[in-house]
N, C-alpha and C. Protein backbone atom coordinates (compact mmCIF):
# COMPACT_ATOMS: atom_id res chain seq x y z
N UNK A 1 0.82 -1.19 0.00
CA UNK A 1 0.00 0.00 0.00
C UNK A 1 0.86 1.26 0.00
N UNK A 2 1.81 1.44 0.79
CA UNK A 2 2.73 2.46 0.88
C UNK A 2 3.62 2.49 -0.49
N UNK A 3 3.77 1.51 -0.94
CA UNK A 3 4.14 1.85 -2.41
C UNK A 3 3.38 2.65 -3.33
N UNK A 4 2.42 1.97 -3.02
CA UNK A 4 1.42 2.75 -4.28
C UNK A 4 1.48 4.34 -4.22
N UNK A 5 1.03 4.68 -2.54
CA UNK A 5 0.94 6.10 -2.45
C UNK A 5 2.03 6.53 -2.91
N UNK A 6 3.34 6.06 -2.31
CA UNK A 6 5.03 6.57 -3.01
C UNK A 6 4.77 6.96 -4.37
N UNK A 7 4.29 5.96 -5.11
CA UNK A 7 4.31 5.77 -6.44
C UNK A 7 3.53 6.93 -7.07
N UNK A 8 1.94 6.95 -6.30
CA UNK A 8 1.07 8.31 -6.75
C UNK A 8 1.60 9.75 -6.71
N UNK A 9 2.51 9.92 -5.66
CA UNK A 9 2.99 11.38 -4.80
C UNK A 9 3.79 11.64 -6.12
N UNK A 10 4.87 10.56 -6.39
CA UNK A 10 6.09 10.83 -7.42
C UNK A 10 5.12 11.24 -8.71
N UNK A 11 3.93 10.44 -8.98
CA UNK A 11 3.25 10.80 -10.10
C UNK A 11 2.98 12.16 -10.30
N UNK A 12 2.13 12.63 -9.51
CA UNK A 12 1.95 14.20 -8.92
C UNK A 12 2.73 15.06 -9.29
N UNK A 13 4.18 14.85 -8.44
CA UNK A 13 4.84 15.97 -8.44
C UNK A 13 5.68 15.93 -10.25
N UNK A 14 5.73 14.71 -10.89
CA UNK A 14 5.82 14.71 -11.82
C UNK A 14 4.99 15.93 -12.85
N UNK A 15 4.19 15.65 -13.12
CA UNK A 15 2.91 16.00 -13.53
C UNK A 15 2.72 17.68 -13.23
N UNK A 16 3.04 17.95 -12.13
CA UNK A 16 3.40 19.53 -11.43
C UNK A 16 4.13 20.27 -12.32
N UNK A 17 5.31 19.18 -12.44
CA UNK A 17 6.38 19.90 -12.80
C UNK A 17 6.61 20.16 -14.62
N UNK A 18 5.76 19.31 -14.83
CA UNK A 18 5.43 19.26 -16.57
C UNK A 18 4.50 20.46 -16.42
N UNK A 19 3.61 20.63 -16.05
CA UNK A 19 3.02 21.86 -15.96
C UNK A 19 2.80 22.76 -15.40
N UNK A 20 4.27 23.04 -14.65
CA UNK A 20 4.07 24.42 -13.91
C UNK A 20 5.74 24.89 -14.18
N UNK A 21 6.18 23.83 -15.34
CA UNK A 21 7.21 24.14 -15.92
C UNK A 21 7.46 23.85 -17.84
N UNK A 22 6.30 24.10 -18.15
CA UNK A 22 6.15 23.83 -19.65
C UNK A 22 7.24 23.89 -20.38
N UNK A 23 7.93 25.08 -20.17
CA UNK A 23 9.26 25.71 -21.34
C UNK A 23 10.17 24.63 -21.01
N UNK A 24 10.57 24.18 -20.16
CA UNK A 24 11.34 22.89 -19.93
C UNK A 24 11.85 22.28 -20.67
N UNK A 25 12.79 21.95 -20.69
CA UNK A 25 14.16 20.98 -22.27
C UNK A 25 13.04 19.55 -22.00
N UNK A 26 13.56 18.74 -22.45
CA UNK A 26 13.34 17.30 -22.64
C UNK A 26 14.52 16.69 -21.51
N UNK A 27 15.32 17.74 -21.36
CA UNK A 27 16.66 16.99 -20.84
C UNK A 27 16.22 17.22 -19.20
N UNK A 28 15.63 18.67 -19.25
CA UNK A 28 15.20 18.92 -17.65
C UNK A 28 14.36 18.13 -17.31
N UNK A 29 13.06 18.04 -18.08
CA UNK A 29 12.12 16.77 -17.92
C UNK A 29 12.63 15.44 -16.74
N UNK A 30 13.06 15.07 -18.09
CA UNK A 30 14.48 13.68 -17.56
C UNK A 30 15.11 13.43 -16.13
N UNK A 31 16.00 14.76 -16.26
CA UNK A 31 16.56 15.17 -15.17
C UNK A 31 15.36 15.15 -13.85
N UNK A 32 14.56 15.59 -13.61
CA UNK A 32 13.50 15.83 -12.22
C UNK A 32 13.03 14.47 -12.50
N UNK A 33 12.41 13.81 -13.44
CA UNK A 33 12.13 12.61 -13.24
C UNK A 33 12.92 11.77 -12.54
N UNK A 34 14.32 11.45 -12.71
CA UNK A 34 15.11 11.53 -11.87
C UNK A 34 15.71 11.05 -10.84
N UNK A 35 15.44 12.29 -10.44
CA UNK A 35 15.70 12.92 -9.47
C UNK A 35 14.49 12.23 -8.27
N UNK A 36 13.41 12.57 -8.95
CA UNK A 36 12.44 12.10 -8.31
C UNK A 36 12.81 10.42 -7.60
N UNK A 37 12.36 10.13 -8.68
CA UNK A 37 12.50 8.48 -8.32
C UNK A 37 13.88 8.37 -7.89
N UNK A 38 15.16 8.75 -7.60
CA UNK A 38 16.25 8.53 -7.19
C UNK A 38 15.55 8.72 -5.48
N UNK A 39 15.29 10.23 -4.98
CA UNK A 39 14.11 10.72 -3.91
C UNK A 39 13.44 9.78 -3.12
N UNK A 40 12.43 8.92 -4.07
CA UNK A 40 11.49 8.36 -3.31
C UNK A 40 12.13 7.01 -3.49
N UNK A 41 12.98 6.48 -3.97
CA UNK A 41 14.08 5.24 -3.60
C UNK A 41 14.39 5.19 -2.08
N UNK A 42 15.50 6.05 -2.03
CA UNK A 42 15.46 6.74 -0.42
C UNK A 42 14.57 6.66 0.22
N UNK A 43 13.55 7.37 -0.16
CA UNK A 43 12.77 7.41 1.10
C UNK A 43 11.59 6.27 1.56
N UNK A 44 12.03 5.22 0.08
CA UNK A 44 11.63 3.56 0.13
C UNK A 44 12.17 2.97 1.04
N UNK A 45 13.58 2.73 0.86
CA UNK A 45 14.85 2.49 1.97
C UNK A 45 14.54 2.75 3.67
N UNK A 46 14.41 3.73 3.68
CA UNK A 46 14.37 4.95 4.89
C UNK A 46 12.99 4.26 5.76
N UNK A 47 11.98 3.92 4.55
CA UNK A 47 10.75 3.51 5.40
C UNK A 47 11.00 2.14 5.91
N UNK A 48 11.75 1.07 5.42
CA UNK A 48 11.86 -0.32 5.32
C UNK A 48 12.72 -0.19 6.45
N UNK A 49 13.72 0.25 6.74
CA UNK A 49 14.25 0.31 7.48
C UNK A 49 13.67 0.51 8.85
N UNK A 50 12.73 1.88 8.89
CA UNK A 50 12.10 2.41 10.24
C UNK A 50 11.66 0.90 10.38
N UNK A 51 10.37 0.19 9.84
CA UNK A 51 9.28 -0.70 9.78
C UNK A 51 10.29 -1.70 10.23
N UNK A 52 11.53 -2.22 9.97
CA UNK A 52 12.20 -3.17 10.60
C UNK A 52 12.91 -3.02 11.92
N UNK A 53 12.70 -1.67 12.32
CA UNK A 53 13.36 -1.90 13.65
C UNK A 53 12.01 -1.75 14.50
N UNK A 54 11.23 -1.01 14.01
CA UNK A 54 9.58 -1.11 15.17
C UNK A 54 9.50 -2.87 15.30
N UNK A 55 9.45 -3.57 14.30
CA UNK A 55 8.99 -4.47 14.54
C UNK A 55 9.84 -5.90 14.69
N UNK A 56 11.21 -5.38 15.83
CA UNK A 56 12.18 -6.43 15.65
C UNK A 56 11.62 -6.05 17.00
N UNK A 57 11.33 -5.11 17.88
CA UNK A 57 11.03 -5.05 19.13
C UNK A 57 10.64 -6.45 19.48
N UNK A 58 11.00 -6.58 20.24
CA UNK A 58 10.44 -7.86 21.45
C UNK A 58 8.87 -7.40 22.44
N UNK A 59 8.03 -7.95 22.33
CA UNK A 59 7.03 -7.49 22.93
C UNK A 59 7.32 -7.29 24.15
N UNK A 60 8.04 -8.37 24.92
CA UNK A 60 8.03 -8.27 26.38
C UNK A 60 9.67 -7.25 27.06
N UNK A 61 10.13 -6.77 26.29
CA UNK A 61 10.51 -5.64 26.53
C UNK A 61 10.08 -4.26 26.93
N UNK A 62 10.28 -3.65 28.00
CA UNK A 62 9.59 -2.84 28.63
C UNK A 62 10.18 -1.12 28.10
């Protein structure tokens, strides 16, 4: 599920940036695309990570 949203947000800001940056090369395009997905890689990582240490907890640890 958290992919997907990842996946929608990157869509978005994609999509933003095509049109709230029209004059844009093909190369800038490219470039933020990117960038993007380089972004939300990380912050794929970043989540997998948190989610594995919440849930290495030991319950009966206080």
């Amino acid at each position: 599920m958290i992919k997907k949203i990842n996946w929608l947000i990157w869509l978005v800001l994609v999509i933003l940036w095509n049109y709230g940056f029209p004059q844009a090369s093909p190369f800038q395009d490219v470039a933020v695309a990117v960038f993007l997905s380089i972004l939300f890689i990380i912050i794929q990582l970043l989540q997998s990570r948190y989610l594995k240490k919440s849930s290495s907890r030991s319950k009966f640890e206080q």
